[in-house]
C-alpha atoms as a PDB file:
ATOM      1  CA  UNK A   1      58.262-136.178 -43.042  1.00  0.00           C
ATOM      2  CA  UNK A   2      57.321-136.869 -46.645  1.00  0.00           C
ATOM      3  CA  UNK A   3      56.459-133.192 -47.804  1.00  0.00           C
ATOM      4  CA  UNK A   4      58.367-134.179 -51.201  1.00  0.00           C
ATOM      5  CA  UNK A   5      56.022-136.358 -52.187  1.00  0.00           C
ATOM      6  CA  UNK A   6      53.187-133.697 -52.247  1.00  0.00           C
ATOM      7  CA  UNK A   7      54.745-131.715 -53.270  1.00  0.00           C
ATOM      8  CA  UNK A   8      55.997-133.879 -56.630  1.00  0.00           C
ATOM      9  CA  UNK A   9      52.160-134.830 -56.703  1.00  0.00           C
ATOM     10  CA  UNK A  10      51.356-131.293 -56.754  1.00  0.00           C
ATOM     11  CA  UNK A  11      53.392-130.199 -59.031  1.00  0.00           C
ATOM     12  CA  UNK A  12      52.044-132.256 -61.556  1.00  0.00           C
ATOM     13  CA  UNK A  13      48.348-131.149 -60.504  1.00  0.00           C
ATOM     14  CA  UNK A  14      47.352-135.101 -59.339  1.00  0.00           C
ATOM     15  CA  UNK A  15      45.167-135.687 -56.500  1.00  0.00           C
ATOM     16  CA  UNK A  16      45.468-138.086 -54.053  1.00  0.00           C
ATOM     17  CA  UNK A  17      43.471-140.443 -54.927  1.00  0.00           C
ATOM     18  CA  UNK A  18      45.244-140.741 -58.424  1.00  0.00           C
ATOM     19  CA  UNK A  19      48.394-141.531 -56.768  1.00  0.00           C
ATOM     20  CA  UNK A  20      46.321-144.103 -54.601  1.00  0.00           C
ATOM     21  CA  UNK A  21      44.831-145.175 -57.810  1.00  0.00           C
ATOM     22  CA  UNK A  22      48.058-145.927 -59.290  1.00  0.00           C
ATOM     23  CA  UNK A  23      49.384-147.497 -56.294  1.00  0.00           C
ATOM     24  CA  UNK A  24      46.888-149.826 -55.320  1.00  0.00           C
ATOM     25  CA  UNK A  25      46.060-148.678 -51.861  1.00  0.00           C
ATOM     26  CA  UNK A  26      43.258-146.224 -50.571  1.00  0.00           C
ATOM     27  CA  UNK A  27      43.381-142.471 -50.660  1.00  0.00           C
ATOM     28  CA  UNK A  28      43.488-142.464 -46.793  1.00  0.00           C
ATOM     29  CA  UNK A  29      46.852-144.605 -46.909  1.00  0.00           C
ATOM     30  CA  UNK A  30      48.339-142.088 -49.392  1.00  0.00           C
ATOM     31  CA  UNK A  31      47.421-139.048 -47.355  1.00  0.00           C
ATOM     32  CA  UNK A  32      49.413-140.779 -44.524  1.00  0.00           C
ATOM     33  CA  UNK A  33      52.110-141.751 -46.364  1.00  0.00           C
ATOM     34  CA  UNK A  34      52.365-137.528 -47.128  1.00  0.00           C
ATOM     35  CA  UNK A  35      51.794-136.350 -43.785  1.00  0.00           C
ATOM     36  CA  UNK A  36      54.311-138.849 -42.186  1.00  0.00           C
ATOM     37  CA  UNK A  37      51.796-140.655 -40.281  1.00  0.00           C
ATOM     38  CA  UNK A  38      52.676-143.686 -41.722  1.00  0.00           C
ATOM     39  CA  UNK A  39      56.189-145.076 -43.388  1.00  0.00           C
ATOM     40  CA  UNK A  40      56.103-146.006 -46.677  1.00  0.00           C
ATOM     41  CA  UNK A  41      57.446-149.170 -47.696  1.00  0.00           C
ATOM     42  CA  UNK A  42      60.066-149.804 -49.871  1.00  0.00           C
ATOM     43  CA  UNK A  43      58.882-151.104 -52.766  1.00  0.00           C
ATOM     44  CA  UNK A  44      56.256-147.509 -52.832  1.00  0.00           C
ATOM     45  CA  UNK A  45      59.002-145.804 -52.515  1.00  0.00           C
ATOM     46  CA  UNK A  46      60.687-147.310 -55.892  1.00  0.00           C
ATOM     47  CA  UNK A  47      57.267-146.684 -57.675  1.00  0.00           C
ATOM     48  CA  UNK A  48      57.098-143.136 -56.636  1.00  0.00           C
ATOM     49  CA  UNK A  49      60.295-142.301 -57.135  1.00  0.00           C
ATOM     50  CA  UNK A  50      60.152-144.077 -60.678  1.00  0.00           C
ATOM     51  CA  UNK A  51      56.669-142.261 -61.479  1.00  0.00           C
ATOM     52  CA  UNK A  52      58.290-139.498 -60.790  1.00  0.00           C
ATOM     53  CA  UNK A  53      61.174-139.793 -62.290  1.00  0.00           C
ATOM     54  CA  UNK A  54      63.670-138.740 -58.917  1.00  0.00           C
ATOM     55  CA  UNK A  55      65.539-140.462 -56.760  1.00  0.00           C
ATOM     56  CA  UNK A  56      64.683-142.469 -54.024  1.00  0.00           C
ATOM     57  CA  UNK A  57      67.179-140.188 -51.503  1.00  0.00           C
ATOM     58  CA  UNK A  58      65.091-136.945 -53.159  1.00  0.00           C
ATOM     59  CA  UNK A  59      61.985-138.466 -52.006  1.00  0.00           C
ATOM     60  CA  UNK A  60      63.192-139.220 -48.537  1.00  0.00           C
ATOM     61  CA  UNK A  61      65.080-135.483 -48.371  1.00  0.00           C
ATOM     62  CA  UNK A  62      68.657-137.284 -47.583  1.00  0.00           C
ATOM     63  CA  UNK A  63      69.987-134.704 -50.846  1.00  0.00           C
ATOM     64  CA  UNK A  64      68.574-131.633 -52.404  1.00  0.00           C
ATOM     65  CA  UNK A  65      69.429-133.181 -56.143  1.00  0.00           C
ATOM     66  CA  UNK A  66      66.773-135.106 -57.489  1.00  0.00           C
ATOM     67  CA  UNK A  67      68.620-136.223 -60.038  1.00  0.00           C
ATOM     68  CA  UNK A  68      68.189-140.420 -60.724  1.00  0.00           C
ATOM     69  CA  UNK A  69      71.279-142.889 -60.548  1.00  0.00           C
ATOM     70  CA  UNK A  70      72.767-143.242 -63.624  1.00  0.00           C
ATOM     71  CA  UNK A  71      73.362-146.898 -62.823  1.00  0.00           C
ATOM     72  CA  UNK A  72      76.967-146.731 -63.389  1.00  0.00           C
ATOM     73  CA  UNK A  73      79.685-147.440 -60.168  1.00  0.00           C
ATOM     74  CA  UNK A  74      82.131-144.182 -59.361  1.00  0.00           C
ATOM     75  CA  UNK A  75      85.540-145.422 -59.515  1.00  0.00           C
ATOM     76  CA  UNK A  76      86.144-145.522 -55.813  1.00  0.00           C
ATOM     77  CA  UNK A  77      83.563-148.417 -55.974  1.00  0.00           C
ATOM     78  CA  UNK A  78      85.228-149.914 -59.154  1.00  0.00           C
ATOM     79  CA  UNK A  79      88.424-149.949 -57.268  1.00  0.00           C
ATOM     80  CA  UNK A  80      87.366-151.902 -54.524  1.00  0.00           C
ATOM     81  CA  UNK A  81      86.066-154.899 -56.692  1.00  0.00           C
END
């Protein structure tokens, strides 16, 4: 369910116990989080997807682009306020 995540970790050669590390919760927590055995929370998912340095939707596989927000409001949204 969350394959992205190791393979983000991976990628950047960290073990799980690092990322558990930098979380605050135990290396058997973390390995569930990857396998799917266990949902992450919200707020992990804005620290993961900050460390990094994707988007929240990447992490979750909702989009292939793992580009970040910009922050800014298309103009369909603009138009509506």
């Amino acid at each position: 369910m969350y394959k992205r995540i190791r393979d983000l970790r991976e990628d950047k050669d960290l073990t799980q116990q690092t990322m558990a590390d930098f979380l605050n919760i135990s290396q058997t927590t973390y390995s569930r989080y990857e396998n799917g055995s266990l949902d992450i929370p919200s707020a992990v998912l804005i620290k993961l997807a900050d460390f990094h340095k994707v988007s929240i939707d990447f992490i979750l596989g909702q989009t292939d682009n793992s580009e970040r927000c910009t922050g800014k409001k298309n103009s369909m949204q603009n138009k509506a306020l």
